[in-house]
Protein backbone atom coordinates (compact mmCIF):
# COMPACT_ATOMS: atom_id res chain seq x y z
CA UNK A 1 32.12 -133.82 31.90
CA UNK A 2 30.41 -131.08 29.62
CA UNK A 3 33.05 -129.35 26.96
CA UNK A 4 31.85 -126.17 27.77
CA UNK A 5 33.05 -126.52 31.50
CA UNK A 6 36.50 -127.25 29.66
CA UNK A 7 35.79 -124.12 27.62
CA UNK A 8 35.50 -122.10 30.72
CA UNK A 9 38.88 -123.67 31.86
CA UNK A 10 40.85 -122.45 28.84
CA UNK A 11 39.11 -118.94 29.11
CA UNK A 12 40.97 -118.51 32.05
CA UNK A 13 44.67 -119.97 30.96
CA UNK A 14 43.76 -117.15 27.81
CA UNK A 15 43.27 -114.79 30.36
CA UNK A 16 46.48 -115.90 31.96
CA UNK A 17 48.61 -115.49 28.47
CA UNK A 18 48.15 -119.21 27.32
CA UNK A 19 47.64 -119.68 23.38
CA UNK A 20 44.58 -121.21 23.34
CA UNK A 21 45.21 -122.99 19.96
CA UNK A 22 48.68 -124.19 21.11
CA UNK A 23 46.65 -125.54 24.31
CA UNK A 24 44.19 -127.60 22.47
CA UNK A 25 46.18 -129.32 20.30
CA UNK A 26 48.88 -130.40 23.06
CA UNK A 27 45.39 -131.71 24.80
CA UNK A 28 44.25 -133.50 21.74
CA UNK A 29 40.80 -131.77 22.32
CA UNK A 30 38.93 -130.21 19.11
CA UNK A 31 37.52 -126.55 19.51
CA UNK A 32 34.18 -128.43 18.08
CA UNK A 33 33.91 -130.18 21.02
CA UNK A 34 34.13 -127.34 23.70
CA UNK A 35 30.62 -127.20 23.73
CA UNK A 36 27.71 -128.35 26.55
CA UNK A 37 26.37 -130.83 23.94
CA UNK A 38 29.76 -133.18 24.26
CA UNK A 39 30.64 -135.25 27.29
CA UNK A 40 34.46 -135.42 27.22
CA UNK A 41 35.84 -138.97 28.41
CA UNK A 42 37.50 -138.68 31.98
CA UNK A 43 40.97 -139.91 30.13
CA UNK A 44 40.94 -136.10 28.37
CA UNK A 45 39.43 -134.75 31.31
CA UNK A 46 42.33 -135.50 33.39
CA UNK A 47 44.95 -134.55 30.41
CA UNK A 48 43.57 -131.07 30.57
CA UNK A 49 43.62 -130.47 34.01
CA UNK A 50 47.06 -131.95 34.55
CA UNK A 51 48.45 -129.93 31.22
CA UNK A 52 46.57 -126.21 32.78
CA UNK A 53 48.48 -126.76 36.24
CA UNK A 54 51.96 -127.78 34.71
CA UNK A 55 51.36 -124.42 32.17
CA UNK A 56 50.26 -122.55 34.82
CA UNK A 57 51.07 -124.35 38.61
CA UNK A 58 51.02 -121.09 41.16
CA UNK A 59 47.20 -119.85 39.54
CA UNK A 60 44.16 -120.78 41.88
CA UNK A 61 42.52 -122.39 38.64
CA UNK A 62 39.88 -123.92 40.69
CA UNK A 63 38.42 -121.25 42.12
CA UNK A 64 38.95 -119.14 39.39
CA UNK A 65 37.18 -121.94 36.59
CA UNK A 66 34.58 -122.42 39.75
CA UNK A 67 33.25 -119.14 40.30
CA UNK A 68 32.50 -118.39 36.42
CA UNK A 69 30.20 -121.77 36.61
CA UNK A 70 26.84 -120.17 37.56
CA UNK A 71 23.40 -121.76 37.80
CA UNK A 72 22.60 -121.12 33.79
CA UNK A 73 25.69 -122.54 32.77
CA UNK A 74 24.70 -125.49 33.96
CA UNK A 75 21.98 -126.06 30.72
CA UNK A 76 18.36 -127.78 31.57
CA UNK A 77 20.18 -129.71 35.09
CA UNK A 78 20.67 -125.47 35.96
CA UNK A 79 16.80 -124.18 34.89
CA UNK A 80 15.08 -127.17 36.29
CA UNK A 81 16.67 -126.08 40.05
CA UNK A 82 16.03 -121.91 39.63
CA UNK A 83 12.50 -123.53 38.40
CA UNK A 84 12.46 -125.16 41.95
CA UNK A 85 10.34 -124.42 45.06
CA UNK A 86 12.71 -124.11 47.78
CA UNK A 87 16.33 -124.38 47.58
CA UNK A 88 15.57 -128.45 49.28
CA UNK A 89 13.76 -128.87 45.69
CA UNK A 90 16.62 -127.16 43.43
CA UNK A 91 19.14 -129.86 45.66
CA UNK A 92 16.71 -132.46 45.08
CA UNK A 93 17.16 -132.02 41.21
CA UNK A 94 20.64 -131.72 41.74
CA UNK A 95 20.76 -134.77 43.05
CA UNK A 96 18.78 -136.97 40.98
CA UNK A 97 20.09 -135.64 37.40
CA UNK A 98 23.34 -134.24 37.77
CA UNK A 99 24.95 -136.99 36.18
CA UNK A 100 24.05 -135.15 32.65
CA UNK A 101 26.50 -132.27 32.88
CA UNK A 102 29.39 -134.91 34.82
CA UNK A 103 28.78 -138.41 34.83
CA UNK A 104 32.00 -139.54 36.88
CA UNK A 105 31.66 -136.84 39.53
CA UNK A 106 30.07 -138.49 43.09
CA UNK A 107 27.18 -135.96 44.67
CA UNK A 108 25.61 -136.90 47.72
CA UNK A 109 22.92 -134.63 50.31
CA UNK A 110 22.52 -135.98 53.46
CA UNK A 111 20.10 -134.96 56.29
CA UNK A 112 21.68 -134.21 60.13
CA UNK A 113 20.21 -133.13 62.99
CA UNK A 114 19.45 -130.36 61.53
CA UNK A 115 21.51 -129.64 58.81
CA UNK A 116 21.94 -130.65 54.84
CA UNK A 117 25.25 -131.82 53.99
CA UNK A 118 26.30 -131.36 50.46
CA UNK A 119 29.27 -133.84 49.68
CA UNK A 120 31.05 -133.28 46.50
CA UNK A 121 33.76 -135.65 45.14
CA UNK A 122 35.57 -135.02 41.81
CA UNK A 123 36.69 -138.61 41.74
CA UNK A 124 40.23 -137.81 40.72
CA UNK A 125 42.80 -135.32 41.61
CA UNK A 126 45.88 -134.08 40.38
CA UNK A 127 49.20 -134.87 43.08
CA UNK A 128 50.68 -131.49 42.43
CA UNK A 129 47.22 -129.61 42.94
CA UNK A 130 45.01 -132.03 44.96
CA UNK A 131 42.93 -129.70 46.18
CA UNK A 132 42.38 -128.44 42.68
CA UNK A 133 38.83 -130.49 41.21
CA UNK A 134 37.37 -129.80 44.57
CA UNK A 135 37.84 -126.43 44.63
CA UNK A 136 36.71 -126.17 41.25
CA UNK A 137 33.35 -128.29 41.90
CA UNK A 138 32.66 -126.68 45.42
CA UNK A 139 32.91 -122.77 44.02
CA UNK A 140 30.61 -124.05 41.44
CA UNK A 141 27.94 -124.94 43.59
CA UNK A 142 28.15 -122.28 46.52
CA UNK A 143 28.00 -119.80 43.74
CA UNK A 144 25.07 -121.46 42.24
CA UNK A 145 23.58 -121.49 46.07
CA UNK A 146 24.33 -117.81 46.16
CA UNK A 147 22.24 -116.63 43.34
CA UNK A 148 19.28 -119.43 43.96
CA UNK A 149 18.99 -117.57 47.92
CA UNK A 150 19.59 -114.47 46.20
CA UNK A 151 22.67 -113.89 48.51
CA UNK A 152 20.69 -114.67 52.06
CA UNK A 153 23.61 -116.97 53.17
CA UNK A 154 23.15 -116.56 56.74
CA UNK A 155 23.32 -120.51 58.29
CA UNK A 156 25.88 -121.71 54.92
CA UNK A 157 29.02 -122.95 55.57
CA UNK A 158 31.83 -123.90 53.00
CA UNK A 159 33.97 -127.49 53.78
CA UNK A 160 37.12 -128.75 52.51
CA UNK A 161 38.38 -132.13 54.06
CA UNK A 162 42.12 -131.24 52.99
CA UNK A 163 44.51 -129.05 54.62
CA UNK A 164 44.34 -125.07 54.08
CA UNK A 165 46.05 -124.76 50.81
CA UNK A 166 48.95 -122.35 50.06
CA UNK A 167 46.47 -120.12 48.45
CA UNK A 168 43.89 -119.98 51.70
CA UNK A 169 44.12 -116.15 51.37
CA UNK A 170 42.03 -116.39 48.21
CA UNK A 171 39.12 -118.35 49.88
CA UNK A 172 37.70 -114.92 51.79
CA UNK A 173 37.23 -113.59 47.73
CA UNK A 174 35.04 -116.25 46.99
CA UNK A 175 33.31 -117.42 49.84
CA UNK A 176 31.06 -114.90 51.59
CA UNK A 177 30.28 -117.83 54.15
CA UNK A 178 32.64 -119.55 56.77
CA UNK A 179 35.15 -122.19 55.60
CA UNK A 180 36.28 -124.81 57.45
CA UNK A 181 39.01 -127.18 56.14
CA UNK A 182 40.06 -130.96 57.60
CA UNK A 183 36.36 -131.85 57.33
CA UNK A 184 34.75 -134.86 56.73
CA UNK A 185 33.81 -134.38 53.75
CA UNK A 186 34.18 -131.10 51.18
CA UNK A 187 30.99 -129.01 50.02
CA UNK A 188 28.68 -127.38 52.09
CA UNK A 189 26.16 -127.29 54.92
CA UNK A 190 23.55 -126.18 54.75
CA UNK A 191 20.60 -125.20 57.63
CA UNK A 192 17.40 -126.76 57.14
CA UNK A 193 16.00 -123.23 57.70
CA UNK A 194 17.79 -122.26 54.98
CA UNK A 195 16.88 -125.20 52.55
CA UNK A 196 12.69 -124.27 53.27
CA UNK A 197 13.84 -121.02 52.10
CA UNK A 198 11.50 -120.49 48.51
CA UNK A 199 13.38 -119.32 45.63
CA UNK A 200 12.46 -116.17 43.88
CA UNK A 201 12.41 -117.96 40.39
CA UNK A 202 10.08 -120.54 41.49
CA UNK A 203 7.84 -121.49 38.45
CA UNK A 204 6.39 -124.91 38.72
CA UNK A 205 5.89 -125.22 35.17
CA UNK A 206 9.26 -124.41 33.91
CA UNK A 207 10.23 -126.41 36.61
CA UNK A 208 8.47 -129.66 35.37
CA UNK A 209 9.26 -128.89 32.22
CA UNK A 210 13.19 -128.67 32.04
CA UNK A 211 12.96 -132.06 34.81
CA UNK A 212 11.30 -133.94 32.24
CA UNK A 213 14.33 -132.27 29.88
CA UNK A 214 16.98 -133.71 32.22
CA UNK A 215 15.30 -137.13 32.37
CA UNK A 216 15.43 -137.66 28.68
CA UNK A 217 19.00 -136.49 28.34
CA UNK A 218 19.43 -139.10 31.28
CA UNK A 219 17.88 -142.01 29.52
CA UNK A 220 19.88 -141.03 26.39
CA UNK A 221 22.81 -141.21 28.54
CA UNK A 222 22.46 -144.68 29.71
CA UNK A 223 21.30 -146.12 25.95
CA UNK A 224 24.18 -144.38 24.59
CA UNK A 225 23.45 -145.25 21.28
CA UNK A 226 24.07 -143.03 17.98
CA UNK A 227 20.17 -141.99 17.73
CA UNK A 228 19.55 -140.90 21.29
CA UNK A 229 23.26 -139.31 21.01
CA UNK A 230 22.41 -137.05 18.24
CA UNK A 231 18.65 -136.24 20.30
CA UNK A 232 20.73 -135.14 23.52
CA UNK A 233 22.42 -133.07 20.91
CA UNK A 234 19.21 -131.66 19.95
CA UNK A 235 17.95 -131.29 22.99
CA UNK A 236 20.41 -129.24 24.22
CA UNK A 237 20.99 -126.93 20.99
CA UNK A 238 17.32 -126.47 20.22
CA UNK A 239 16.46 -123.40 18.43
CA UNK A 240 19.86 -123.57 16.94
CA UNK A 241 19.91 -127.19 15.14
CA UNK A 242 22.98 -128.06 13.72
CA UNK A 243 23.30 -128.83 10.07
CA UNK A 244 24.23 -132.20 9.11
CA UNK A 245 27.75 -131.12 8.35
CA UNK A 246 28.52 -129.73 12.02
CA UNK A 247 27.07 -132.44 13.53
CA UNK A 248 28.82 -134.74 12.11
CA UNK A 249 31.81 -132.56 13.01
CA UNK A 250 30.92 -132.19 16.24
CA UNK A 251 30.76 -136.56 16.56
CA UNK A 252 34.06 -136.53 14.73
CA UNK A 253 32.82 -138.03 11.74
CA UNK A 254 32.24 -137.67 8.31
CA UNK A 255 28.68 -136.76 6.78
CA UNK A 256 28.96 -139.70 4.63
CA UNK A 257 29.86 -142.35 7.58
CA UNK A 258 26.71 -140.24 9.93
CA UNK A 259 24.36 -140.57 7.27
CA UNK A 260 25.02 -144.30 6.38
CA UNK A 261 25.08 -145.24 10.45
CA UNK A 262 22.08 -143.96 10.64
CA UNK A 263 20.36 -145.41 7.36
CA UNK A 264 21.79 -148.69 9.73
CA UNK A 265 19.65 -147.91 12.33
CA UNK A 266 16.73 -146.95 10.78
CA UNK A 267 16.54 -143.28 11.26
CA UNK A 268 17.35 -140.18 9.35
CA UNK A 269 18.47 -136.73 10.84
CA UNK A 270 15.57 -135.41 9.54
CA UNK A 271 13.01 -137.97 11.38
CA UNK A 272 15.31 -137.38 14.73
CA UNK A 273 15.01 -133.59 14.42
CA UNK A 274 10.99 -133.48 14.34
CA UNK A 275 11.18 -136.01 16.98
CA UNK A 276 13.15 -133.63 19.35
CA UNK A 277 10.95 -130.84 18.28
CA UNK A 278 7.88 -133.04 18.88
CA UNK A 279 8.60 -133.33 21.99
CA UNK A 280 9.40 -130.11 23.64
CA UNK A 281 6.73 -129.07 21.36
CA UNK A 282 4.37 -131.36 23.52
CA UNK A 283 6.20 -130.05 26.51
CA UNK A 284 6.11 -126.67 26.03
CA UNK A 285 2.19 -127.02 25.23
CA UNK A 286 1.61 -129.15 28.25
CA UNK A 287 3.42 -126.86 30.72
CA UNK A 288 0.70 -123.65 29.20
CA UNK A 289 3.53 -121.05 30.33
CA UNK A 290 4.09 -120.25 26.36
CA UNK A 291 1.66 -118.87 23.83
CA UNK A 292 1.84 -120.81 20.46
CA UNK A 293 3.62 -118.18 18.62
CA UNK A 294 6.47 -117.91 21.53
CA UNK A 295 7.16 -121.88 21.22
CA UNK A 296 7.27 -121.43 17.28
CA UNK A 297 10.07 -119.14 18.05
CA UNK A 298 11.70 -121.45 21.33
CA UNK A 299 11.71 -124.08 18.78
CA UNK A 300 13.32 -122.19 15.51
CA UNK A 301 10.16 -122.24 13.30
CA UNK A 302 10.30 -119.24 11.35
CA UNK A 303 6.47 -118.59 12.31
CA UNK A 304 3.83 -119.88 13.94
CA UNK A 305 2.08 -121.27 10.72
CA UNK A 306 5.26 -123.53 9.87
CA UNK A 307 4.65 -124.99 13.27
CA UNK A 308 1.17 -125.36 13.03
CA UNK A 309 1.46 -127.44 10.15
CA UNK A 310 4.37 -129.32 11.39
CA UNK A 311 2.59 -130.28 14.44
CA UNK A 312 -0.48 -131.10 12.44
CA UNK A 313 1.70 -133.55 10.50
CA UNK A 314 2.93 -134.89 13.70
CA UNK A 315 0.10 -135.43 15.68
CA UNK A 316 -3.26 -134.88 13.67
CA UNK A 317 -3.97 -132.01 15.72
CA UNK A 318 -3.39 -127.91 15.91
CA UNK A 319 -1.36 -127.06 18.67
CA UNK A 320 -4.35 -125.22 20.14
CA UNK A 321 -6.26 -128.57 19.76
CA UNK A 322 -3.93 -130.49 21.52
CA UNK A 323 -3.59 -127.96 24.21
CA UNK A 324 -7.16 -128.28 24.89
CA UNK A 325 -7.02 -131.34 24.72
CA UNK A 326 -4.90 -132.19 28.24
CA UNK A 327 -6.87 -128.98 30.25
């Protein structure tokens, strides 16, 4: 799972009078690596949650940490579904790359007689709070779901397949929908009149644009090799690149030991940089939502002649030749 979901987490113990400091170190987790750029290992995942609920175990953490998770928190995974057609689309991209934000959570949409069922499965859960990781996951998406339909929520309903918990009370805050609990499964269901319903950020290009995003942070994900590692990085931080020093911070190394495992590989950080800017150049210029000057900015060039030149030395072309070049 993403550090910056974590991050959110420990906002709220803060909130609740937990030293945040005091928090991470009992948790062996580095402030570095509270960020959406690091996947933290389900072993550390689980230490968290398990150390938040013992700290504090009568809180409604889930729903709290749920609610906060918007759409945009969710990095490219969240733009690519506001980007979407319909709300069927956004789930559609849901579905097929949301293994970049969580890897070990289980998503599944099925199709009934008239209905979309969302099933959600956080793949662990804590005895003394099981109804915690599914609360958290669930809140997550109906709130995403809320701001996609732009609040129409007429034919949504919320499921939990455990027992109303001792906080049900707290459920009517959240959920502006019906819940049901002893389900099948938990997540939600959805009409199919609702899932034709077209989403008021629709933008096709953006759309295609942060999918193609998602799918390169995917393949990264399954190479999982130090290069691609260090692109996802990029991909994700791009305008603000890291220096060499907090990257290798953030990888938990030292500049020294990054710079010679990559002179083993082949590849300096400067090669993998104007590779990641390459390509979202290229993206950017094939989706023909951005004027040159704006991706200059989108991709931290200090003007629009650096990246001229820098795309020239790239690809052989201007950025307006290349442009032209795919119309």
């Amino acid at each position: 799972m993403r550090g910056h979901y974590i991050n959110a987490l420990i906002d709220v113990l803060e909130e609740l009078g937990v030293n945040r400091r005091e928090f991470l170190l009992r948790c062996h987790v580095e402030e570095s690596e509270l960020t959406s750029d690091t996947l933290l290992d389900p072993d550390r995942i689980r230490a968290v949650t398990e150390t938040a609920v013992s700290l504090c175990p009568g809180q409604t953490l889930g729903l709290e940490v749920g609610r906060r998770l918007n759409i945009n928190t969710h990095g490219p995974l969240g733009y690519a579904a506001m980007a979407s057609a319909t709300y069927a689309d956004a789930l559609g991209v849901l579905l097929k790359y949301y293994k970049v934000q969580a890897p070990r959570v289980r998503f599944d949409i099925r199709d009934r007689d008239g209905w979309i069922e969302i099933q959600i499965d956080p793949s662990y859960s804590i005895d003394s709070q099981p109804w915690l990781t599914t609360e958290f996951l669930v809140t997550s998406i109906y709130c995403s779901t809320e701001f996609l339909l732009s609040g129409h929520l007429t034919g949504i309903e919320v499921w939990f397949s455990y027992p109303p918990p001792p906080h049900e009370a707290q459920y009517s805050q959240i959920f502006r929908v019906p819940v049901k609990f002893r389900q099948p499964f938990s997540g939600m269901l959805i009409s199919s009149e609702v899932a034709r319903y077209p989403l008021p950020s629709a933008d096709p290009a953006m759309a295609q644009l942060f999918a193609k995003r998602c799918e390169s942070m995917q393949q990264m994900l399954a190479q999982d090799n130090l290069p691609d590692r260090i692109r996802q990085i990029l991909f994700v931080s791009c305008p603000d690149i890291p220096t060499l020093s907090e990257l290798a911070e953030r990888l938990h190394v030292s500049v020294s030991t990054l710079h010679r495992k990559l002179s083993d590989n082949g590849r300096s950080y400067k090669d993998l940089v104007a590779e990641v800017k390459q390509q979202l150049a290229r993206q950017h210029l094939e989706a023909g939502e951005l004027t040159i000057d704006e991706i200059a900015h989108v991709l931290g060039f200090s003007d629009a002649s650096n990246f001229r030149r820098a795309f020239v030395g790239w690809t052989g072309m201007t950025p307006s030749q290349y442009r032209d070049s795919i119309e």
